[in-house]
Protein backbone atom coordinates (compact mmCIF):
# COMPACT_ATOMS: atom_id res chain seq x y z
CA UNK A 1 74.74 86.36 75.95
CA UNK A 2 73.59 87.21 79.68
CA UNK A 3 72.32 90.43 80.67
CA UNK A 4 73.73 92.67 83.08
CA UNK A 5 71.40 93.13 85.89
CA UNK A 6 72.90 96.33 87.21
CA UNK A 7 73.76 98.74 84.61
CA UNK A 8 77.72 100.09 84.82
CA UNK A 9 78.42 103.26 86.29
CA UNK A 10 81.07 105.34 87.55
CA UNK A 11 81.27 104.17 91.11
CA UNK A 12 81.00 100.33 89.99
CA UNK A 13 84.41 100.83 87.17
CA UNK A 14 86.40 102.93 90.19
CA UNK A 15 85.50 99.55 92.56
CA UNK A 16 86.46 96.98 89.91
CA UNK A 17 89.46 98.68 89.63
CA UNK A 18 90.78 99.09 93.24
CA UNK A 19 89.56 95.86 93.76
CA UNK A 20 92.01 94.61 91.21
CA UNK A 21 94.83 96.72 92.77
CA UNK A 22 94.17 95.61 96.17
CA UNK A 23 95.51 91.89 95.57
CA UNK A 24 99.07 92.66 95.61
CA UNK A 25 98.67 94.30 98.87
CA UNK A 26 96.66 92.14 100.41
CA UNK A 27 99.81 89.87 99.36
CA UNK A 28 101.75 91.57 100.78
CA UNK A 29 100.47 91.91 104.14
CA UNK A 30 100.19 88.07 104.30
CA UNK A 31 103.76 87.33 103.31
CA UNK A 32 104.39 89.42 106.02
CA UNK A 33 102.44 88.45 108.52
CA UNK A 34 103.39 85.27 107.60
CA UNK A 35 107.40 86.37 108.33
CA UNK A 36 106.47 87.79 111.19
CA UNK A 37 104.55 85.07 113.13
CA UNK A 38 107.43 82.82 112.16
CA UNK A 39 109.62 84.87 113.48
CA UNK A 40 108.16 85.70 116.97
CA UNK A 41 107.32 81.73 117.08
CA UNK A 42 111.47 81.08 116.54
CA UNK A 43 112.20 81.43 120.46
CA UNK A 44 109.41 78.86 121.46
CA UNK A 45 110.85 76.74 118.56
CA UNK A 46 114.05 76.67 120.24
CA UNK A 47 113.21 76.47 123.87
CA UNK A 48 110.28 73.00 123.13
CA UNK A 49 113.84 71.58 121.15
CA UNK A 50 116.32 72.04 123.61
CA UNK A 51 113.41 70.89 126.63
CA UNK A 52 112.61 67.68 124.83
CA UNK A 53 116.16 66.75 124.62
CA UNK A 54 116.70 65.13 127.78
């Protein structure tokens, strides 16, 4: 069984944990970042379709 090199304290269980909690936001603010980029990239979308139509 390996040993622990750094023994466990307070301050190292209260950073495991919101380290743990901090995925779903960090989900979160992808997904929307995501939605938004999409969405402010919609009106170049349109204008490059309707330009190459010719």
């Amino acid at each position: 069984m390996a040993k622990r090199k750094r023994p466990i304290t307070a301050g190292n269980v209260v950073f495991e944990i919101f380290f743990i909690l901090s995925y779903p936001f960090i989900a979160t603010f992808s997904v929307l970042v995501t939605i938004l980029v999409w969405i402010f990239s919609l009106p170049s979308k349109i204008i490059a379709f309707f330009g190459s139509k010719k």
